[in-house]
N, C-alpha and C. Protein backbone atom coordinates (compact mmCIF):
# COMPACT_ATOMS: atom_id res chain seq x y z
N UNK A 1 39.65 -45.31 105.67
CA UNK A 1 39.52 -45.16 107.11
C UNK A 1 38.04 -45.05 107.48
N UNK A 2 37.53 -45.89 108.59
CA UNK A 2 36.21 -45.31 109.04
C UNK A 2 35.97 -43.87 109.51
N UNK A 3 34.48 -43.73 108.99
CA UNK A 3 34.34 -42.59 109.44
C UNK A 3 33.62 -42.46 111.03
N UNK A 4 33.78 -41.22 111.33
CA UNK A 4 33.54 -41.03 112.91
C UNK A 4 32.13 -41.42 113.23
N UNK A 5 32.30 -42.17 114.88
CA UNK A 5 30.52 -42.74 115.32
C UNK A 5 30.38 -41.58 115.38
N UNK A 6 28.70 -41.09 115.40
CA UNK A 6 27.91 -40.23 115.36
C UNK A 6 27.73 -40.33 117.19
N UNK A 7 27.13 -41.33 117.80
CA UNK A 7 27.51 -41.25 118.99
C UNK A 7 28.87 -42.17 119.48
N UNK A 8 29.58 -41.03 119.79
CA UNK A 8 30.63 -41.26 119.79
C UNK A 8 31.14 -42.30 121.36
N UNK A 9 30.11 -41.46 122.18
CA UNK A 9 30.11 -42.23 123.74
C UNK A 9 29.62 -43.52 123.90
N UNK A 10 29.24 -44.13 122.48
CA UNK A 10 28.73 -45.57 122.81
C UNK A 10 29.99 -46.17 121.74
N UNK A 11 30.86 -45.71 121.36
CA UNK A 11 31.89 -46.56 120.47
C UNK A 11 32.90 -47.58 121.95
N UNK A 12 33.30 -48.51 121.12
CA UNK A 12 34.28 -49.77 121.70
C UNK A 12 35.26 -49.51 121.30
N UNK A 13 36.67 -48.92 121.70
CA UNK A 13 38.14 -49.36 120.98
C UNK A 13 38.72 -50.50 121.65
N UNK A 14 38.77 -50.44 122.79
CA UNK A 14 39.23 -51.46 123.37
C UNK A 14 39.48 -52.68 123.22
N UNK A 15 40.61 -53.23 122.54
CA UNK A 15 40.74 -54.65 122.20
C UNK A 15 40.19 -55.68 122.60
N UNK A 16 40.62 -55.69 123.88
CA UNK A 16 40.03 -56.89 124.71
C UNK A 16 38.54 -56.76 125.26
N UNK A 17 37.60 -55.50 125.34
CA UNK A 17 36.62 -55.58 125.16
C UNK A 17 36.18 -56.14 123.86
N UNK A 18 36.19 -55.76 122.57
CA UNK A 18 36.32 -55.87 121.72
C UNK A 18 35.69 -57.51 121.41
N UNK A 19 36.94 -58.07 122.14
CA UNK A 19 37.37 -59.94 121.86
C UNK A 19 36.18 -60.22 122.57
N UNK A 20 36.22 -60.14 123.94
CA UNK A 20 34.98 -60.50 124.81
C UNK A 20 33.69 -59.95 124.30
N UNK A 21 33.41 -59.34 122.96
CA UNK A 21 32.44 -59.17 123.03
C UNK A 21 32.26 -60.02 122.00
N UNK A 22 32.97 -60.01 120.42
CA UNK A 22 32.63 -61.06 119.84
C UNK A 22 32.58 -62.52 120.76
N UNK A 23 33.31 -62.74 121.35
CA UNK A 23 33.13 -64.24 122.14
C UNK A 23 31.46 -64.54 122.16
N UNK A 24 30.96 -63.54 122.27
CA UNK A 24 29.54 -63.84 122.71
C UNK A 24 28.75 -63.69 122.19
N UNK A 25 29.59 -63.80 120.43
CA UNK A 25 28.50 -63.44 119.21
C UNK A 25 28.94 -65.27 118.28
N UNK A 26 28.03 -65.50 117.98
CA UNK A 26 27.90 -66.68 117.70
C UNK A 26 28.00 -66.48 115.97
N UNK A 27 27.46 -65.29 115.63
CA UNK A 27 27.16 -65.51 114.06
C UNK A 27 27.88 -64.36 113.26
N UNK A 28 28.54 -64.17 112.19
CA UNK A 28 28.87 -62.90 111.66
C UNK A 28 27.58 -63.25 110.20
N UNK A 29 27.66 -61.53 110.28
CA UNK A 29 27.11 -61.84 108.80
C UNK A 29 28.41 -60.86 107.75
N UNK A 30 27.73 -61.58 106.68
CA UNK A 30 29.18 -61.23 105.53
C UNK A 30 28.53 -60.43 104.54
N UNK A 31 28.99 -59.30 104.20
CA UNK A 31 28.25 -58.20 103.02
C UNK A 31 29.45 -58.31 101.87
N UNK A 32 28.84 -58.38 100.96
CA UNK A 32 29.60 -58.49 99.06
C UNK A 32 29.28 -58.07 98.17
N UNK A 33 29.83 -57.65 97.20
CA UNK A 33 29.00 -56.60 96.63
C UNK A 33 28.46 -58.14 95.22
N UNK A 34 27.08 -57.22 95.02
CA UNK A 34 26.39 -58.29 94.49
C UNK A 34 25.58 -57.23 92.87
N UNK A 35 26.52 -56.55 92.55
CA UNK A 35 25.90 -55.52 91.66
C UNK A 35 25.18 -54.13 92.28
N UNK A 36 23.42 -54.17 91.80
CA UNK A 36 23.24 -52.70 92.35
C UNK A 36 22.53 -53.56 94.02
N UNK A 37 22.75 -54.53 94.55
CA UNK A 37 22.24 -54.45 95.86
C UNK A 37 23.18 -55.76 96.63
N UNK A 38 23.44 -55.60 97.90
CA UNK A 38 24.70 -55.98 98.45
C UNK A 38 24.08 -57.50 98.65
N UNK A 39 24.62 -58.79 99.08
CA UNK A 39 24.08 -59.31 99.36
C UNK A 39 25.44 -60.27 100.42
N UNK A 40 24.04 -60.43 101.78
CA UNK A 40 24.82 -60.70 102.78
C UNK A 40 24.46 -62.35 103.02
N UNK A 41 25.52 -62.81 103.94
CA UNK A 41 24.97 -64.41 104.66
C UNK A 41 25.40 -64.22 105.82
N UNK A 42 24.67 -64.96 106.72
CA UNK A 42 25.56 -65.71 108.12
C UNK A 42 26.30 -66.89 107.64
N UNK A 43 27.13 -66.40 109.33
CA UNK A 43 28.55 -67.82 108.97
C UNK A 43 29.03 -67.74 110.47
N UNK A 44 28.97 -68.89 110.87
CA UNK A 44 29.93 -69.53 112.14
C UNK A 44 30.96 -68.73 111.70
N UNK A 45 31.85 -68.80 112.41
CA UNK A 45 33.06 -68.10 112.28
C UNK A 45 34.01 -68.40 113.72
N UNK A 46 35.42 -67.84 113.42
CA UNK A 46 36.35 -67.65 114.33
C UNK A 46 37.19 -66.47 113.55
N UNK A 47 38.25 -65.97 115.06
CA UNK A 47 38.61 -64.90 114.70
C UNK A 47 39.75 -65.27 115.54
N UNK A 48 40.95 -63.95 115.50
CA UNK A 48 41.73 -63.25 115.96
C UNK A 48 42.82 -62.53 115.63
N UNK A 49 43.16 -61.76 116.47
CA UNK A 49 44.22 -60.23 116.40
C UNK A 49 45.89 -61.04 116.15
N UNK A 50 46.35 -60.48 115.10
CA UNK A 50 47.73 -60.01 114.85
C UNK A 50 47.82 -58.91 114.51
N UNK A 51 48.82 -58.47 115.23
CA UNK A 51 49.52 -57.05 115.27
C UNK A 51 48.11 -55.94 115.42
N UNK A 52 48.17 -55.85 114.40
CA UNK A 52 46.94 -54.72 113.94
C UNK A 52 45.86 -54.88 113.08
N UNK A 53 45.52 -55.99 113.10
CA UNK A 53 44.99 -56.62 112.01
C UNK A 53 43.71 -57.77 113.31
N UNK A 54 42.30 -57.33 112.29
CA UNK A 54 41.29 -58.36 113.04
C UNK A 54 41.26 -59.63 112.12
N UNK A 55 41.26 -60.70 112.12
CA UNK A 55 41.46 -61.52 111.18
C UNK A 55 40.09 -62.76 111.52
N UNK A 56 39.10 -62.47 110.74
CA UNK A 56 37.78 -63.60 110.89
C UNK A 56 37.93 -64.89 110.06
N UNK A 57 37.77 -66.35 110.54
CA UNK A 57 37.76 -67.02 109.40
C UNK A 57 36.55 -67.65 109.58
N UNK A 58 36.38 -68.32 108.36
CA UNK A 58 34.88 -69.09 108.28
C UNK A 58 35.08 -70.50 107.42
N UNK A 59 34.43 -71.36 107.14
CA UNK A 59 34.37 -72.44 106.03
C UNK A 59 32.75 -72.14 105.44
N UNK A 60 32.95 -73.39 104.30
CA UNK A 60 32.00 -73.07 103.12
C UNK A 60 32.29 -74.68 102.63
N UNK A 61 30.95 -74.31 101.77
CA UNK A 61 31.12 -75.25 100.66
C UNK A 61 32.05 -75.09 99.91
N UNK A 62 32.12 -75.81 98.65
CA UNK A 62 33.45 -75.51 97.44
C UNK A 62 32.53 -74.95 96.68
N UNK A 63 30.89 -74.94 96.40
CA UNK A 63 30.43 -73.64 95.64
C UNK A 63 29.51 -73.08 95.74
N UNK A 64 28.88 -72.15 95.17
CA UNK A 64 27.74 -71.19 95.74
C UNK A 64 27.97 -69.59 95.19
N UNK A 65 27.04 -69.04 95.41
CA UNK A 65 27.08 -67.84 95.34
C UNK A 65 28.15 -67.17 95.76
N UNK A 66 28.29 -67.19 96.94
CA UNK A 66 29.48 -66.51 97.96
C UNK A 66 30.25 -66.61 97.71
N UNK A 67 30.83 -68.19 96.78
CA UNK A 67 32.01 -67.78 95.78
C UNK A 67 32.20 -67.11 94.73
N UNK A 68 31.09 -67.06 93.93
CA UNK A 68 30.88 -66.33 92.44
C UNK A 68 31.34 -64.79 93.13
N UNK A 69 30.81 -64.31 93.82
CA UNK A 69 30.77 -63.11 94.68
C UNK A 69 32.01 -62.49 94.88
N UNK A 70 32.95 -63.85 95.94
CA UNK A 70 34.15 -62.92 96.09
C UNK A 70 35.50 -63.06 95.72
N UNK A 71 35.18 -63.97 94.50
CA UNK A 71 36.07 -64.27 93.30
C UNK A 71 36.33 -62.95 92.46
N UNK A 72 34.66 -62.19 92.31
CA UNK A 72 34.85 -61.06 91.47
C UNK A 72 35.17 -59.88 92.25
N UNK A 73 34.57 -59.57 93.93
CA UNK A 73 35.85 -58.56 94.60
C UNK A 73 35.46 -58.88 95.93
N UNK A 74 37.00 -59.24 96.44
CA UNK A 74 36.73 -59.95 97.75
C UNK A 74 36.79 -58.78 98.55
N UNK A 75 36.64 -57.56 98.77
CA UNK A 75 36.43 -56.70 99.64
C UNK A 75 34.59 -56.57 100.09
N UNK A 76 34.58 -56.73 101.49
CA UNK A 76 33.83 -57.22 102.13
C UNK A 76 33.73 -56.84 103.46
N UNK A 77 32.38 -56.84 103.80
CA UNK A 77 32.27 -55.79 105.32
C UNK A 77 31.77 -57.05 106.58
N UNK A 78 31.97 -57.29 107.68
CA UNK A 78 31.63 -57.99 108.53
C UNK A 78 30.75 -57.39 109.64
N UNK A 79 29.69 -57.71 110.43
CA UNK A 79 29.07 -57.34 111.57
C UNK A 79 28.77 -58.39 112.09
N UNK A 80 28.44 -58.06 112.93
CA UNK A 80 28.11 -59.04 114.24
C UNK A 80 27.53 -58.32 115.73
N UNK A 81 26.47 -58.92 115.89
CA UNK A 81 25.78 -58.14 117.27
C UNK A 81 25.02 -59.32 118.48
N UNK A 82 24.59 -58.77 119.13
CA UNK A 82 24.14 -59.50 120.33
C UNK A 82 22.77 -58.41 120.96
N UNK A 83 21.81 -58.53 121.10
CA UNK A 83 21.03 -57.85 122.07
C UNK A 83 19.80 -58.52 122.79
N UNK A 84 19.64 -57.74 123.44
CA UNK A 84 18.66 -57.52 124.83
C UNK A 84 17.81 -56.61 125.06
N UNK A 85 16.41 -57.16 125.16
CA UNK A 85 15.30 -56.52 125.45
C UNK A 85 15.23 -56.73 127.59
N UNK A 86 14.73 -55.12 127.55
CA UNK A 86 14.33 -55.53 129.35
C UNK A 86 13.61 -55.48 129.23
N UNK A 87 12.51 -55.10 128.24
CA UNK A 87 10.86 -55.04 128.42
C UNK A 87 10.52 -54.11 129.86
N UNK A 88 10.04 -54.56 130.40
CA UNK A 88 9.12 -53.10 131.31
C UNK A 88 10.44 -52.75 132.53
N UNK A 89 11.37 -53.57 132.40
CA UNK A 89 12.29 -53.21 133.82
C UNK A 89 13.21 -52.29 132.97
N UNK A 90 14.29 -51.56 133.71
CA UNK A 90 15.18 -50.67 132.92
C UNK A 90 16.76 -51.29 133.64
N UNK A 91 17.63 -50.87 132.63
CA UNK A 91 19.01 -51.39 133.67
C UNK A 91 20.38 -49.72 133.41
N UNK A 92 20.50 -49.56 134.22
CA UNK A 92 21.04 -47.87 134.11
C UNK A 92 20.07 -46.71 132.95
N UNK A 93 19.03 -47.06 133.32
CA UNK A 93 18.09 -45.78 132.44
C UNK A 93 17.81 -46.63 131.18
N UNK A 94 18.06 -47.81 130.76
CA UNK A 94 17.85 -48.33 129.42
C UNK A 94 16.74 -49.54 129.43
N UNK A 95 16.22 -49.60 128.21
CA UNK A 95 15.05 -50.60 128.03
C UNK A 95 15.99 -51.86 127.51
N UNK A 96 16.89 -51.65 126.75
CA UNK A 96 17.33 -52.81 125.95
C UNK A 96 18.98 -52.52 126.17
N UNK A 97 19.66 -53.55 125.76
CA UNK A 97 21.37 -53.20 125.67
C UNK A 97 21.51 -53.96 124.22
N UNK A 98 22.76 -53.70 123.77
CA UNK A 98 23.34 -54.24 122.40
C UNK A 98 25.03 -54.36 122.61
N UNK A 99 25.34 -55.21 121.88
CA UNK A 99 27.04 -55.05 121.20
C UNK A 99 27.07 -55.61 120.03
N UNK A 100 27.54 -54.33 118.81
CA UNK A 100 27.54 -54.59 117.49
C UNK A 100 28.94 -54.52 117.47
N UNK A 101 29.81 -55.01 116.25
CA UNK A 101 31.16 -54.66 115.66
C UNK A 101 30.82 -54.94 114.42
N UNK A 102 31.57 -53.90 113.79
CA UNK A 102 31.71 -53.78 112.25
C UNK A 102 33.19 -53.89 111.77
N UNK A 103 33.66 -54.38 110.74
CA UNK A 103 34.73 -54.65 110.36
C UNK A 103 34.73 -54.46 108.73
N UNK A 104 35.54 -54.26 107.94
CA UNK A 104 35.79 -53.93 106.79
C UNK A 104 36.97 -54.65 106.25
N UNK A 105 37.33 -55.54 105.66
CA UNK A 105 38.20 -56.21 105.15
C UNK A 105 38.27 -56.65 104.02
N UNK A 106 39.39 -57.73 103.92
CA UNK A 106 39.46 -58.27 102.19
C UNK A 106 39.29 -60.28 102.78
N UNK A 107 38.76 -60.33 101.93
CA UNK A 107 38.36 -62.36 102.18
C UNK A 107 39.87 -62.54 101.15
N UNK A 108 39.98 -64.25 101.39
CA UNK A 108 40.80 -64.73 100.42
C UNK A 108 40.46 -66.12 101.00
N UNK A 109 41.00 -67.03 100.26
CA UNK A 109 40.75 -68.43 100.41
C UNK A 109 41.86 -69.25 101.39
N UNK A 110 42.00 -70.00 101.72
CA UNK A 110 43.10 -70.89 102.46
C UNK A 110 43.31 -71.84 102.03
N UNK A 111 44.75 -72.07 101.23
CA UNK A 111 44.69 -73.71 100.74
C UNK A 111 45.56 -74.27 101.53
N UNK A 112 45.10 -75.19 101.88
CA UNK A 112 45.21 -76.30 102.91
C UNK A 112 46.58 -76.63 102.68
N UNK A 113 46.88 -77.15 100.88
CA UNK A 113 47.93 -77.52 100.17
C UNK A 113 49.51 -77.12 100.50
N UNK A 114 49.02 -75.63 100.38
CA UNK A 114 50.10 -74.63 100.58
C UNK A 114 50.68 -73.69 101.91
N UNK A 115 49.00 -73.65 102.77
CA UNK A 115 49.33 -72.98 103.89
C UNK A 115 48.55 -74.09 104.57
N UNK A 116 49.23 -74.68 104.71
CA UNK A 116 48.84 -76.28 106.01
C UNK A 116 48.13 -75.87 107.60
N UNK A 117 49.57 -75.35 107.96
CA UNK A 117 49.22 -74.38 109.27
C UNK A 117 48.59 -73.60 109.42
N UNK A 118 48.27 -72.33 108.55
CA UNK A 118 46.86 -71.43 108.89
C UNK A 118 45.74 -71.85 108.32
N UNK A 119 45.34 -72.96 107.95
CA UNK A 119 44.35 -73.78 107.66
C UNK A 119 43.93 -74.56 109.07
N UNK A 120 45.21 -75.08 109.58
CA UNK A 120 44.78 -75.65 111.05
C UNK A 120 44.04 -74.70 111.70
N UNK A 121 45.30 -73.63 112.14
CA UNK A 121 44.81 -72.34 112.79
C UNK A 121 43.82 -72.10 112.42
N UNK A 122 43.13 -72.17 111.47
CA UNK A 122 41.73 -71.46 111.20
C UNK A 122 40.71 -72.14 111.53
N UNK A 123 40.75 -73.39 111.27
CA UNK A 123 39.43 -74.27 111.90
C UNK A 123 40.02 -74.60 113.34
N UNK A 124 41.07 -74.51 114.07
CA UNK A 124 40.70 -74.43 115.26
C UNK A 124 40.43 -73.48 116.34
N UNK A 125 40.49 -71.98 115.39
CA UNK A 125 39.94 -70.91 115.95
C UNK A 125 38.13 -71.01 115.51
N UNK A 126 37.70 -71.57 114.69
CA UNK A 126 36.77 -71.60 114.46
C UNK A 126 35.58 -72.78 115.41
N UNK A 127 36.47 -74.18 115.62
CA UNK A 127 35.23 -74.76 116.60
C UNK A 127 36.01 -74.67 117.95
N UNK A 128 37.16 -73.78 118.36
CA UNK A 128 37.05 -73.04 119.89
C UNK A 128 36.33 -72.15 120.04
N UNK A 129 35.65 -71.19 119.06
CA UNK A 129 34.64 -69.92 119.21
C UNK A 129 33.44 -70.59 119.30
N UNK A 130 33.08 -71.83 118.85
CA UNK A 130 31.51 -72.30 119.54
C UNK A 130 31.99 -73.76 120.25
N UNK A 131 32.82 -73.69 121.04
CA UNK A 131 32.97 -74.49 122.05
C UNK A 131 33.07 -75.95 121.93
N UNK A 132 33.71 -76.23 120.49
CA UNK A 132 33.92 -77.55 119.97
C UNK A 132 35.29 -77.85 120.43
N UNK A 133 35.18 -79.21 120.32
CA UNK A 133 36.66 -80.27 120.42
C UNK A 133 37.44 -80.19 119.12
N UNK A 134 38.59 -79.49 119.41
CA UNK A 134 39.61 -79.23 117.94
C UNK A 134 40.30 -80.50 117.22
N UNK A 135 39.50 -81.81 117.68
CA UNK A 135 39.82 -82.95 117.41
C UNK A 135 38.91 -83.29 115.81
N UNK A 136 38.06 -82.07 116.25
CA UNK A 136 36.49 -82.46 115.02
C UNK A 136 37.63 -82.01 113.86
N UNK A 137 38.71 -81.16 113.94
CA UNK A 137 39.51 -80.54 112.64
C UNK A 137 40.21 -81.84 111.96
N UNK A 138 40.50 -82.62 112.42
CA UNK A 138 41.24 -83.93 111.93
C UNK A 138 39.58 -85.00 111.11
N UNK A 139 38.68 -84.56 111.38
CA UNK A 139 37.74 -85.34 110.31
C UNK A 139 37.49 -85.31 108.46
N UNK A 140 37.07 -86.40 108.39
CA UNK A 140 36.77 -85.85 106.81
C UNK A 140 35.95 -85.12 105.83
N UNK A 141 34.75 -85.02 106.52
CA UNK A 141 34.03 -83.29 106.38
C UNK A 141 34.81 -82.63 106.76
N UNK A 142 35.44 -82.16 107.68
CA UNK A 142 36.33 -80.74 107.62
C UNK A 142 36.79 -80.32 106.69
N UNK A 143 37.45 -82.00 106.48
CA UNK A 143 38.35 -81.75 105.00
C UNK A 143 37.76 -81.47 103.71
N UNK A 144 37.09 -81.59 103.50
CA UNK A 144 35.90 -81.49 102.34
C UNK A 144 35.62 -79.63 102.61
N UNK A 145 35.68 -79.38 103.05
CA UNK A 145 35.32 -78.07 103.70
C UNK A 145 36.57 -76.44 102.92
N UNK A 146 36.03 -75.70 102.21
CA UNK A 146 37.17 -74.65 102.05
C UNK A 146 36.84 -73.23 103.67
N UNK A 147 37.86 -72.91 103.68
CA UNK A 147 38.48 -72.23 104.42
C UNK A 147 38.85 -70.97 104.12
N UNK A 148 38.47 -69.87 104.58
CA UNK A 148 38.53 -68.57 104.41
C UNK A 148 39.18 -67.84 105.39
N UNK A 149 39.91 -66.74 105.01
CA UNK A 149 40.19 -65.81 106.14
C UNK A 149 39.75 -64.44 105.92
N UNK A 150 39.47 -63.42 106.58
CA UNK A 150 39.30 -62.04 106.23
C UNK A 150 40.10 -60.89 106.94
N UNK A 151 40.75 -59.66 106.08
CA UNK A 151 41.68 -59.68 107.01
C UNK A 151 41.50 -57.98 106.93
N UNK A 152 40.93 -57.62 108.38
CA UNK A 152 40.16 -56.42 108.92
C UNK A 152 42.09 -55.36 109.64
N UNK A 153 41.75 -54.50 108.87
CA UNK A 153 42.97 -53.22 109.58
C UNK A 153 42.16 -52.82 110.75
N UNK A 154 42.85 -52.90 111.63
CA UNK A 154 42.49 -52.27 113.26
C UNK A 154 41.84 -50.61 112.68
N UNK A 155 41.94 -50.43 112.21
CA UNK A 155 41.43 -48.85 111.76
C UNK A 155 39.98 -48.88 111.03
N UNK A 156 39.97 -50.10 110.49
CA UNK A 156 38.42 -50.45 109.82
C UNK A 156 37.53 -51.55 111.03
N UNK A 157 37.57 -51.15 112.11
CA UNK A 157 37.17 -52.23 112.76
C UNK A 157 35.96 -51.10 114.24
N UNK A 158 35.18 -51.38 114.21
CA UNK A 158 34.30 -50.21 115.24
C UNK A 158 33.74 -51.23 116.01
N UNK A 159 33.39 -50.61 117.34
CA UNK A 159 32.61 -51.73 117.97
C UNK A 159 32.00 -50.39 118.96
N UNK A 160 30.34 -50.97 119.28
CA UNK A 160 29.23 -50.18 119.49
C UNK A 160 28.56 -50.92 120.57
N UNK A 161 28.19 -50.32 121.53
CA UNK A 161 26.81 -50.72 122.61
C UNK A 161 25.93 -49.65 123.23
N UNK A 162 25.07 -49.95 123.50
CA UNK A 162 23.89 -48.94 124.02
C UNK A 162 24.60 -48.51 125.50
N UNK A 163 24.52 -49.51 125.99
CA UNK A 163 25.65 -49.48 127.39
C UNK A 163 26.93 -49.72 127.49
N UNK A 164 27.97 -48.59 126.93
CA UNK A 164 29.03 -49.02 126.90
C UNK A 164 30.26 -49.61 127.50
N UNK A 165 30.39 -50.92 127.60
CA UNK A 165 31.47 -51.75 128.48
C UNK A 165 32.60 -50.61 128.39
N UNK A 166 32.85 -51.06 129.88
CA UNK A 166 34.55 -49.78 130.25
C UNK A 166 35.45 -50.75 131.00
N UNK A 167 35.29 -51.69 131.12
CA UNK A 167 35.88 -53.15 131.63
C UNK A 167 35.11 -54.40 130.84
N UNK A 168 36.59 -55.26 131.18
CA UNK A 168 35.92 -56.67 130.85
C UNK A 168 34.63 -57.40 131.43
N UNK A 169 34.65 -56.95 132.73
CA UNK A 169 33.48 -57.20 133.88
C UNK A 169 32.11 -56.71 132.91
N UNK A 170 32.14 -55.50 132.42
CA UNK A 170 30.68 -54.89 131.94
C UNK A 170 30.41 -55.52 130.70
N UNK A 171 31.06 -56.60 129.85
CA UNK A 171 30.86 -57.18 128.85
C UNK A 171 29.27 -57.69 128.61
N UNK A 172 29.82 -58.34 129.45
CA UNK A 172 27.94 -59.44 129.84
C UNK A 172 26.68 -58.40 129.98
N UNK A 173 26.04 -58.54 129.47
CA UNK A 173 24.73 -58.33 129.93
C UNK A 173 24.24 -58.32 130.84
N UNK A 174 23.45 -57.03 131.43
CA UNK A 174 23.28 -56.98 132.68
C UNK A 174 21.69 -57.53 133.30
N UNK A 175 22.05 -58.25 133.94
CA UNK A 175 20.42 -58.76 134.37
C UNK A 175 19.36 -57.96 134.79
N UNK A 176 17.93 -58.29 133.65
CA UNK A 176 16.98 -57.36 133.80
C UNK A 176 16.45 -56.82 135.49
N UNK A 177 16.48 -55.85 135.88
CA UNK A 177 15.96 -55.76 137.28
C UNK A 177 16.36 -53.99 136.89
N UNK A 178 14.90 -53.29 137.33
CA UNK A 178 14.26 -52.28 137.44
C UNK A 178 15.04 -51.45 138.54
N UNK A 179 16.37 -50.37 138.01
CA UNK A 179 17.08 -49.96 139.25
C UNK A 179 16.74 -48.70 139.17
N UNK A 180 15.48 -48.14 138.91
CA UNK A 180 15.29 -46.72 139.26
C UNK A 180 15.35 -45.63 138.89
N UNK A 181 16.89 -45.84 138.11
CA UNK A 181 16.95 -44.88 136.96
C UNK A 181 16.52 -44.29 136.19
N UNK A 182 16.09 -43.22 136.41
CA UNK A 182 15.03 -42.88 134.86
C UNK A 182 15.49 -43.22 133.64
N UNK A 183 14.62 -43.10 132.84
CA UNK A 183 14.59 -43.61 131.57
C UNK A 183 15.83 -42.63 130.55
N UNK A 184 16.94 -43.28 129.99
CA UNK A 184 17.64 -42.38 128.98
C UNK A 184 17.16 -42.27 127.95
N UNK A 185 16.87 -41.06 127.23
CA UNK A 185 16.47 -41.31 126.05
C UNK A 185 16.89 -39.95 125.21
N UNK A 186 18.26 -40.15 125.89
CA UNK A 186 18.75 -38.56 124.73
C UNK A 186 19.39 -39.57 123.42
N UNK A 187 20.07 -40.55 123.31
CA UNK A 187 20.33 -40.88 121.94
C UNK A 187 19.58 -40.94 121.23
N UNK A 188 18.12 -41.34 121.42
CA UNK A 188 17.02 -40.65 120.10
C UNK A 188 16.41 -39.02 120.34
N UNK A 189 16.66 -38.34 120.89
CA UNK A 189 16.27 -37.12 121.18
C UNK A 189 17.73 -36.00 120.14
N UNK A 190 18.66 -36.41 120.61
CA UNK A 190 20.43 -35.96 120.02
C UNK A 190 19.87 -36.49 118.17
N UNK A 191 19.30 -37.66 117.86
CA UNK A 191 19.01 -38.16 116.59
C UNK A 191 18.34 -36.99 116.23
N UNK A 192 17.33 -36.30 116.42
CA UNK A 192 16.60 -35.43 115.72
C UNK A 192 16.98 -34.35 115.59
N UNK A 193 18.48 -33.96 116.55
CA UNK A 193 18.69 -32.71 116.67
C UNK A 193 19.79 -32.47 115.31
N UNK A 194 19.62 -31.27 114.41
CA UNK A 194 20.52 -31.13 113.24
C UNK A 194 22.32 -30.88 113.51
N UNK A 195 23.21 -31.29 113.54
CA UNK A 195 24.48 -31.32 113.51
C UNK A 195 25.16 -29.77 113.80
């Protein structure tokens, strides 16, 4: 089970915040254990929710590291973020905004062979998340292409912002413009203070 945010008032449960916020993350990166030091990549990706379950998929080559990797233990952590600098303007007391999610799951492979259909499903969740024609899935690079899924328990799954969305509306990023607010700066002030 994850353990508790430290600031707790900037955590995301909210599903559908959640979705809308990956929507607007273009890249995951992938952590594996790589002996004594982890070693991560970016990856296009697509995703989505069954039942209780976050489910990311990605493609790959047929070899590489990343396979050696999670051949030997496919348990594996996911993040993904987005941020924003306001530089000299502030937007509700803040210099910058963020949306991170972290996820914790197990990878496994997709054979095309055997599971036909969540092989579709997966590359066409994958070029609808960067705004491709699901027609590109019927090519022959695709096919050449292996297919992954990762499959995150709603309980291993956190999602974080400086400004925390409380609607779908507050997802987006708010446009830089100087509203007066003084400056917040108890989440690094609360950082120094001992527990």
């Amino acid at each position: 089970m994850t353990a508790l945010m430290r600031q707790a008032r900037r955590q995301v449960t909210d599903r559908e915040i959640l979705s809308a916020m990956l929507d607007r993350m273009e890249v995951i990166h992938l952590g594996m254990h790589d002996g004594a030091y982890p070693y991560v990549v970016p990856l296009n990706f697509g995703y989505e929710w069954r039942e209780d379950e976050l489910i990311f998929y990605f493609h790959c080559a047929r070899k590489g590291r990343k396979l050696e990797l999670l051949a030997r233990d496919p348990h594996v952590c996911v993040t993904a973020s987005a941020f924003v600098n306001y530089a000299q303007d502030t937007v509700k007391g803040h210099l910058h905004d963020y949306r991170s999610i972290i996820a914790r799951g197990v990878a496994s492979p997709i054979d095309p062979r055997e599971q036909a259909e969540e092989a579709a499903q997966a590359m066409r969740r994958i070029l609808i998340h960067h705004h491709r024609d699901t027609s590109c899935a019927e090519t022959p690079l695709m096919g050449s292409l292996l297919l992954w899924r990762i499959v995150c328990k709603a309980e291993e799954v956190t999602g974080k912002a400086e400004i925390t969305p409380r609607c779908l509306a507050d997802v987006p990023f708010a446009a830089p413009a100087h509203d007066g607010i003084p400056l917040d700066e108890s989440h690094i002030l609360d950082a120094g203070r001992e527990d």
